[in-house]
C-alpha atoms as a PDB file:
ATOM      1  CA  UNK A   1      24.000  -0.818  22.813  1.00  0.00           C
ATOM      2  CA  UNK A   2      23.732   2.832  23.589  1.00  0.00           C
ATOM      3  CA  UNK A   3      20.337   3.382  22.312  1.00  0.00           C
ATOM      4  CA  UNK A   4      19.137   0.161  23.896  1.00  0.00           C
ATOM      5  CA  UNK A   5      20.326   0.767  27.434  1.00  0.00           C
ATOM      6  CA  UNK A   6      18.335   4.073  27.004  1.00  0.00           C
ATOM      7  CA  UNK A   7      15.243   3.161  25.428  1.00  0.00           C
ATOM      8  CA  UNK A   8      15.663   0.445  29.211  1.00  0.00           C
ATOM      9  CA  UNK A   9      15.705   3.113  31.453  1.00  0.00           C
ATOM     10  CA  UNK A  10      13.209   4.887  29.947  1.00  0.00           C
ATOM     11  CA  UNK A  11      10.863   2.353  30.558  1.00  0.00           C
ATOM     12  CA  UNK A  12      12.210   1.697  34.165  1.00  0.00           C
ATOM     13  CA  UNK A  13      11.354   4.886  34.765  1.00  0.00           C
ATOM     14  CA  UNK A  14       8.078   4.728  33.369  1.00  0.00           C
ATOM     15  CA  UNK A  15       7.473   1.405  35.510  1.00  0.00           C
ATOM     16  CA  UNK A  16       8.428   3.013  38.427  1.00  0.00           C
ATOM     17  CA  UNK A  17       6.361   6.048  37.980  1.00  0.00           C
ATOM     18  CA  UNK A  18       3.332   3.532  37.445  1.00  0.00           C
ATOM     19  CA  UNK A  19       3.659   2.180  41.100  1.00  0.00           C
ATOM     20  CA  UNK A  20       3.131   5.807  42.248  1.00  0.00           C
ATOM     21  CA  UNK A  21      -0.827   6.185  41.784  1.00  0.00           C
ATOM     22  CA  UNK A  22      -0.912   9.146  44.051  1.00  0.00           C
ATOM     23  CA  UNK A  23      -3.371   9.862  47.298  1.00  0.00           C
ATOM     24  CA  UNK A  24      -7.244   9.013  46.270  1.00  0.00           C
ATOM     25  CA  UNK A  25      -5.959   6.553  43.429  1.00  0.00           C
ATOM     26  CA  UNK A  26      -8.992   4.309  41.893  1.00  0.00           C
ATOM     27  CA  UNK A  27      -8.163   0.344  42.637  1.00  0.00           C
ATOM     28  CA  UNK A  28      -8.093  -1.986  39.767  1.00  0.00           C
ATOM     29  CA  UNK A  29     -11.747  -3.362  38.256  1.00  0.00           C
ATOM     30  CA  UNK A  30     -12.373  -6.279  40.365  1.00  0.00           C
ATOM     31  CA  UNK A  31     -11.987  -9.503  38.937  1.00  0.00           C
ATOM     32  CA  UNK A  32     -10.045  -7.670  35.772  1.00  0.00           C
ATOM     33  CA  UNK A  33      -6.381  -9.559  35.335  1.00  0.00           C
ATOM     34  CA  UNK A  34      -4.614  -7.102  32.586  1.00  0.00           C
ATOM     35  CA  UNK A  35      -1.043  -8.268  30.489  1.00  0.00           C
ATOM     36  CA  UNK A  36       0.056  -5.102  30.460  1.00  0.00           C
ATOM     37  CA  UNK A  37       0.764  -3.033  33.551  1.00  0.00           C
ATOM     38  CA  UNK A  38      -2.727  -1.386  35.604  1.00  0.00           C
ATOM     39  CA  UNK A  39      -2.154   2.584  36.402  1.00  0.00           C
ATOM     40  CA  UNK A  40      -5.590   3.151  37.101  1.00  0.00           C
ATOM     41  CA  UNK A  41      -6.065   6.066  38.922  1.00  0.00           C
ATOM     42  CA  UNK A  42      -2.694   7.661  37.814  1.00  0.00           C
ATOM     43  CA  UNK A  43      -1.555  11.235  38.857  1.00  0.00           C
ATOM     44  CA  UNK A  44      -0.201  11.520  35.185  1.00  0.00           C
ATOM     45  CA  UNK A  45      -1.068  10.971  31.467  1.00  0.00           C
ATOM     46  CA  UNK A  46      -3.961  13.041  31.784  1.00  0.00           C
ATOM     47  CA  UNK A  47      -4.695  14.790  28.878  1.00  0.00           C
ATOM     48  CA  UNK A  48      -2.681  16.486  25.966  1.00  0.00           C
ATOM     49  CA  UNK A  49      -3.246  19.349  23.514  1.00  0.00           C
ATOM     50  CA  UNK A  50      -2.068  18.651  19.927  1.00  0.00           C
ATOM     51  CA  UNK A  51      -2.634  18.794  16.219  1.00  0.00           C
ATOM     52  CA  UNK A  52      -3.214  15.796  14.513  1.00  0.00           C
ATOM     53  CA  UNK A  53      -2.045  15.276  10.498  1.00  0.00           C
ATOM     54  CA  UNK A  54      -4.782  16.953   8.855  1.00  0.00           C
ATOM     55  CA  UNK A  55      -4.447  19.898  11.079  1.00  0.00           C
ATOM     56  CA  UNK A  56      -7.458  19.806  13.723  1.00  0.00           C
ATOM     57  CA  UNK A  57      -6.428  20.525  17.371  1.00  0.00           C
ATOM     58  CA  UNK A  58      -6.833  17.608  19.553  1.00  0.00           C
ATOM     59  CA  UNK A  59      -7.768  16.420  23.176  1.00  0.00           C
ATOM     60  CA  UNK A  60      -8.543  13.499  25.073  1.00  0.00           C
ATOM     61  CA  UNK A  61     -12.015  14.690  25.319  1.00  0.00           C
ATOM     62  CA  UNK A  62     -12.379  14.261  20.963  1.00  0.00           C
ATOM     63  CA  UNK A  63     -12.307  10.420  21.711  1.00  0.00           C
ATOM     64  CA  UNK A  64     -14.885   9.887  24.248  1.00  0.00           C
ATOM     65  CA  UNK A  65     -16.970   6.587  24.191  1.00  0.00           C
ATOM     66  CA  UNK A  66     -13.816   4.988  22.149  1.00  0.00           C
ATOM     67  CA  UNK A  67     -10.569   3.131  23.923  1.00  0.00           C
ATOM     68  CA  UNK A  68      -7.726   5.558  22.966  1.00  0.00           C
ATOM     69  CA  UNK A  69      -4.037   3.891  22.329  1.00  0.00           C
ATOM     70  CA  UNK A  70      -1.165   6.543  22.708  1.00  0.00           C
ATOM     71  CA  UNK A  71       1.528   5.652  21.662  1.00  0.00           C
ATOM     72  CA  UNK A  72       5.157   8.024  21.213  1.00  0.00           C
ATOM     73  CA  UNK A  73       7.791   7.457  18.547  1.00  0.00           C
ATOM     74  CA  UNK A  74       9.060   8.733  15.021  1.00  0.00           C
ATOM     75  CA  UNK A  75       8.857   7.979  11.050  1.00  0.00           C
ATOM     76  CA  UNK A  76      12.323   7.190  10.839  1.00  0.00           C
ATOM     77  CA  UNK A  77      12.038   4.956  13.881  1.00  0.00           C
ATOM     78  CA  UNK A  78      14.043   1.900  12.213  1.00  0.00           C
ATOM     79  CA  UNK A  79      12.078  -0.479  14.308  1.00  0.00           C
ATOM     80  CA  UNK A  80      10.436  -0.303  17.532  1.00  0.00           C
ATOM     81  CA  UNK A  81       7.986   2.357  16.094  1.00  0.00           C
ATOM     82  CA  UNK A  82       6.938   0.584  12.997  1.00  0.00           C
ATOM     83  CA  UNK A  83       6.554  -2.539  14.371  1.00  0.00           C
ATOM     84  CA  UNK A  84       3.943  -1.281  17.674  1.00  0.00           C
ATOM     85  CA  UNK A  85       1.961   0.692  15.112  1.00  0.00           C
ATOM     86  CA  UNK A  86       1.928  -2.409  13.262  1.00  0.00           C
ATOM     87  CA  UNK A  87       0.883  -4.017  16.272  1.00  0.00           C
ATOM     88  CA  UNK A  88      -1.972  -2.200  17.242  1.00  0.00           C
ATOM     89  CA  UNK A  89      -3.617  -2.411  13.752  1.00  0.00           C
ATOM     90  CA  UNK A  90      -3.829  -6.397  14.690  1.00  0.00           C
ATOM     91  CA  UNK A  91      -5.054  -5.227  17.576  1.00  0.00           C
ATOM     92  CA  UNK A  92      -7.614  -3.365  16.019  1.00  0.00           C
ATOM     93  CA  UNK A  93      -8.273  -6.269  13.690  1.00  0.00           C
ATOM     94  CA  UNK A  94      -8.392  -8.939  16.346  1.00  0.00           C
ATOM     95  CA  UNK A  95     -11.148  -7.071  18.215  1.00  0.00           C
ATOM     96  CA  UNK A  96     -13.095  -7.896  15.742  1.00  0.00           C
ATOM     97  CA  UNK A  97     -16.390  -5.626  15.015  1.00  0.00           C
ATOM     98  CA  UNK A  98     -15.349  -3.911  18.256  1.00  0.00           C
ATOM     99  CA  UNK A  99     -12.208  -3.119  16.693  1.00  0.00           C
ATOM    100  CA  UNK A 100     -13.883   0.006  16.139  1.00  0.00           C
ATOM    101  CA  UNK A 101     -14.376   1.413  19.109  1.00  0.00           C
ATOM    102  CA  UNK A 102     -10.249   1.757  18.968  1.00  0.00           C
ATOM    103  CA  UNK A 103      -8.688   5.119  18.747  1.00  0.00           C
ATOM    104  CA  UNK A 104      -5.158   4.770  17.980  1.00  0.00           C
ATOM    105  CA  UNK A 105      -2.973   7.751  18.324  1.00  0.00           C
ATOM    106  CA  UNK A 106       1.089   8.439  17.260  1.00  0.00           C
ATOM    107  CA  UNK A 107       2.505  11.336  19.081  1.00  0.00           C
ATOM    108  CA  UNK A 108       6.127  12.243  17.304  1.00  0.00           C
ATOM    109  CA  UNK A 109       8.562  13.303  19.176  1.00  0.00           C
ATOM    110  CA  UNK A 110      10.190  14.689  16.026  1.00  0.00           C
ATOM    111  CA  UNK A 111       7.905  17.665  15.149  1.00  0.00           C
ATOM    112  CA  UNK A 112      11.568  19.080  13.427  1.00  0.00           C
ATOM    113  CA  UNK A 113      11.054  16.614  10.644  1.00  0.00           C
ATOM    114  CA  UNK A 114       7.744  15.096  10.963  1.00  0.00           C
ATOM    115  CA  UNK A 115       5.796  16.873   9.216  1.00  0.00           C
ATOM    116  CA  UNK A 116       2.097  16.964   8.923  1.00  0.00           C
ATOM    117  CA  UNK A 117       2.275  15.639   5.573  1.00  0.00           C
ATOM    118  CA  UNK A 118       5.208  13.147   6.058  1.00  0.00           C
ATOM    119  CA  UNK A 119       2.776  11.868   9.404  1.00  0.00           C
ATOM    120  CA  UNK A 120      -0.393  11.412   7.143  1.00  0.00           C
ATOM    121  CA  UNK A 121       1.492   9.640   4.501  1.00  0.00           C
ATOM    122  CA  UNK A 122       2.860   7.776   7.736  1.00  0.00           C
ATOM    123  CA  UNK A 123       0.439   6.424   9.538  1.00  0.00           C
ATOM    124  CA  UNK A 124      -1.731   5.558   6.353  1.00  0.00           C
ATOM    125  CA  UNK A 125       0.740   2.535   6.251  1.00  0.00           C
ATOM    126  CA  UNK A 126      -0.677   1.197   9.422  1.00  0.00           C
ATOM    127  CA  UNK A 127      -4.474   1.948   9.616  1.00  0.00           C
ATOM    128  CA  UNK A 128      -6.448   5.065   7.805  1.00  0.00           C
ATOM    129  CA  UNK A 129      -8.321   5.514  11.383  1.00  0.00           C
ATOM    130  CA  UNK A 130      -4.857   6.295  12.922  1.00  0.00           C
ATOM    131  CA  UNK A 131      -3.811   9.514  13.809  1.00  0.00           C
ATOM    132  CA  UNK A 132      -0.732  10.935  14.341  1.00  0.00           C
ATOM    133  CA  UNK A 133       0.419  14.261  16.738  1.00  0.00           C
ATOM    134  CA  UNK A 134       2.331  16.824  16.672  1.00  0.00           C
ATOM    135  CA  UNK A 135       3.194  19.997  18.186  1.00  0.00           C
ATOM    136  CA  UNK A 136       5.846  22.315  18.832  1.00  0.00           C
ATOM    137  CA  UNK A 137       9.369  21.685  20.237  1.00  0.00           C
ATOM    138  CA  UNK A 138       8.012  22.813  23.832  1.00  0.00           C
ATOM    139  CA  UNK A 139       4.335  21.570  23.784  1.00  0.00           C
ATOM    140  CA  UNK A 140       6.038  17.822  23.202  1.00  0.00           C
ATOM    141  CA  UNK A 141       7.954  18.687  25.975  1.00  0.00           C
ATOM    142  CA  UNK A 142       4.714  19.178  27.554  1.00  0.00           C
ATOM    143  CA  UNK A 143       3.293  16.322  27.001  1.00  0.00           C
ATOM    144  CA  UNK A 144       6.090  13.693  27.333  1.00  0.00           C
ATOM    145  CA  UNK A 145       6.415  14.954  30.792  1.00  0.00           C
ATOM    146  CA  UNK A 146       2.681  14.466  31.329  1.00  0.00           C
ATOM    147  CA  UNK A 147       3.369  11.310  30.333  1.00  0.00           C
ATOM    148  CA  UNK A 148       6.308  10.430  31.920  1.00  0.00           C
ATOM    149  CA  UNK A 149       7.864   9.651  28.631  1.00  0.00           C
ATOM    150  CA  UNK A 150      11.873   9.914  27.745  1.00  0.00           C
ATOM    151  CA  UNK A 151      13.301  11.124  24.500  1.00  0.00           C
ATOM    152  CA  UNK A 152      16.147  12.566  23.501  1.00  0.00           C
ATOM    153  CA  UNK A 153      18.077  13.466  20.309  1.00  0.00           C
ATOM    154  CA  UNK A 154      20.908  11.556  19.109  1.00  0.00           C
ATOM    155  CA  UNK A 155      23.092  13.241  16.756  1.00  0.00           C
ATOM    156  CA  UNK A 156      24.827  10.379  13.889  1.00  0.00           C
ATOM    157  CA  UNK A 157      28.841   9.739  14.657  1.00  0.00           C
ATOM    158  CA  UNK A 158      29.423  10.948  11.097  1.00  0.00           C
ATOM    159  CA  UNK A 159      26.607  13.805  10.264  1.00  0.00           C
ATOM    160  CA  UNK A 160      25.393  15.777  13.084  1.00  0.00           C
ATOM    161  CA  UNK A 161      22.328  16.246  11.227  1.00  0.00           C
ATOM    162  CA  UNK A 162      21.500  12.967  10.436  1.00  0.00           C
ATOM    163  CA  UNK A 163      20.130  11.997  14.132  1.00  0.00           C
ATOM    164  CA  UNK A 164      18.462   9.681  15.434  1.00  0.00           C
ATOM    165  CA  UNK A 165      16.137   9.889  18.211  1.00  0.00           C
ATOM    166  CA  UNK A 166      15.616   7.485  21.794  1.00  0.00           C
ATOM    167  CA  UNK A 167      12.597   7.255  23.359  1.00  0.00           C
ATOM    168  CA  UNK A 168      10.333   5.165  26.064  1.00  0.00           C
ATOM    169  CA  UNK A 169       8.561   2.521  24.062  1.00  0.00           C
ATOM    170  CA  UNK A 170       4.892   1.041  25.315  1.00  0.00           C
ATOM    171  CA  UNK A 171       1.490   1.931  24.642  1.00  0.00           C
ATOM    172  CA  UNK A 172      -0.338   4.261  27.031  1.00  0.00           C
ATOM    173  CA  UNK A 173      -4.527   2.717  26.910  1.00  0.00           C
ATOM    174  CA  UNK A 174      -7.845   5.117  27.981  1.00  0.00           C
ATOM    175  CA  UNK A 175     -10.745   3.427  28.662  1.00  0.00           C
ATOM    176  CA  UNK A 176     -13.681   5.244  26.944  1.00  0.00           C
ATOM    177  CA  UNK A 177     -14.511   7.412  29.684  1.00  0.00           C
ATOM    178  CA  UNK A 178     -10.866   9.069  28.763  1.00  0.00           C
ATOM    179  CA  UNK A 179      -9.102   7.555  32.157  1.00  0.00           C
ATOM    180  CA  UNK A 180      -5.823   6.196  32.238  1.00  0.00           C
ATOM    181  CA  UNK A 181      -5.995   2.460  32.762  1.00  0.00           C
ATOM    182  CA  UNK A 182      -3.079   0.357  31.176  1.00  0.00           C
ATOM    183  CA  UNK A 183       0.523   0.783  29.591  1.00  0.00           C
ATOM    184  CA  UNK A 184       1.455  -1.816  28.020  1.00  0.00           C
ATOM    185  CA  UNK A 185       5.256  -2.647  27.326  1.00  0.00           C
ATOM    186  CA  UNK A 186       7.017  -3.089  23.827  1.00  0.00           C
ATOM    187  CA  UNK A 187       7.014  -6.871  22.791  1.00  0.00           C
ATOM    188  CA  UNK A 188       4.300  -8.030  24.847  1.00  0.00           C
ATOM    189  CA  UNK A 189       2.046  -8.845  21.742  1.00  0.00           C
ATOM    190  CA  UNK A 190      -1.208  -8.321  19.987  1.00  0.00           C
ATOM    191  CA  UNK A 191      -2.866 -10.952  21.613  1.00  0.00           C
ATOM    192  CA  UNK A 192      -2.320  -9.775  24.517  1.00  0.00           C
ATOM    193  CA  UNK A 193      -2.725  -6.565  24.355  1.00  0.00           C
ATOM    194  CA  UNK A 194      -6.245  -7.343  22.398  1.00  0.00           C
ATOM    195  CA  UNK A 195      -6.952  -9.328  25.438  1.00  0.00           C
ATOM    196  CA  UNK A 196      -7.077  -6.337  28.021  1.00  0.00           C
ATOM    197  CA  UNK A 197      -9.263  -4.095  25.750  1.00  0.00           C
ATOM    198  CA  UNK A 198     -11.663  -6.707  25.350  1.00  0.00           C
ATOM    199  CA  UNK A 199     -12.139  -6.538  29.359  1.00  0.00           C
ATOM    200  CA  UNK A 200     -12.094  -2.154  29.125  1.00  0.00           C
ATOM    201  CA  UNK A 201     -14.679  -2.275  26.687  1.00  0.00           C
ATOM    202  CA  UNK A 202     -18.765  -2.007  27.863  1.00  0.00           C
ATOM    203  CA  UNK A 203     -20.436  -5.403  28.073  1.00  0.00           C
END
């Protein structure tokens, strides 16, 4: 009950933040109605500085002309984790020839045990185009505050050092000209989420 009352207000804070677009926001696309929640024009998720799992240093910028999908989590995420990664390969599927043009991307907020080889061997499970992030202890500090994203340790009631770890669950979505446009909740589907790319991709 713990866990799930904090992975909640993680995401109420995260759907609070996304009201706040700050002064000179961009308004919605006109016409566009999006499933998952519009933060065009948002003073935060901007950009982030990491190294993927075969060890090249990463930016926004690298995925330029493609829809990027961020989302944050861990491998031994027992089941919100596995199951949006999941998720966003039937996305990928589901867009059909344009599934393509879909970047997804797995920031860990574990870099103590994910390791570059344990998030290769990790994400290959899901989709070989998927990459997965990492970076120090402070730089994914960094970016989950960039992001407005909640995490925190939680050590196990009999072993300390077998922890587990809480987090804000949803999927942060870049349109290909690297803005912020959507974040889409945990649970809201492929469909739907398939649904708003279609509408951020070029006609």
């Amino acid at each position: 009950m713990k866990r799930r009352s904090l992975l909640l207000l993680g995401a109420a804070a995260t759907l609070l933040a996304a009201c706040d677009r700050g002064p000179g926001a961009a308004a919605p696309a006109q016409g566009a109605k999006f499933n998952s929640i519009d933060i065009t024009g948002a003073g935060y998720a901007r950009d982030f500085s990491l190294t993927d799992h075969n060890g090249k240093q990463r930016t926004l910028a690298d995925f330029k002309g493609k829809l990027v999908a961020v989302f944050f989590g861990f491998t031994q995420c027992p089941d919100v984790c596995p199951t949006s990664l999941a998720e966003l390969a039937q996305v990928k599927q589901a867009l059909g020839p344009q599934g393509d043009k879909l970047q997804g991307l797995f920031v860990t907020v574990d870099p103590e045990r994910d390791t570059p080889e344990l998030l290769k061997a990790y994400m290959s499970g899901f989709d070989p185009s998927f990459l997965a992030l990492r970076g120090t202890p402070e730089q994914t500090a960094a970016v989950a505050k960039e992001f407005k994203v909640f995490y925190a340790k939680v050590p196990g009631k009999t072993n300390p050092e077998s922890y587990t770890m809480d987090h804000t669950a949803g999927v942060y979505v870049f349109d290909t000209e690297g803005r912020i446009r959507l974040f889409a909740r945990h649970g809201g589907g492929a469909e739907a989420l398939a649904s708003d790319l279609r509408q951020l991709l070029p006609a």
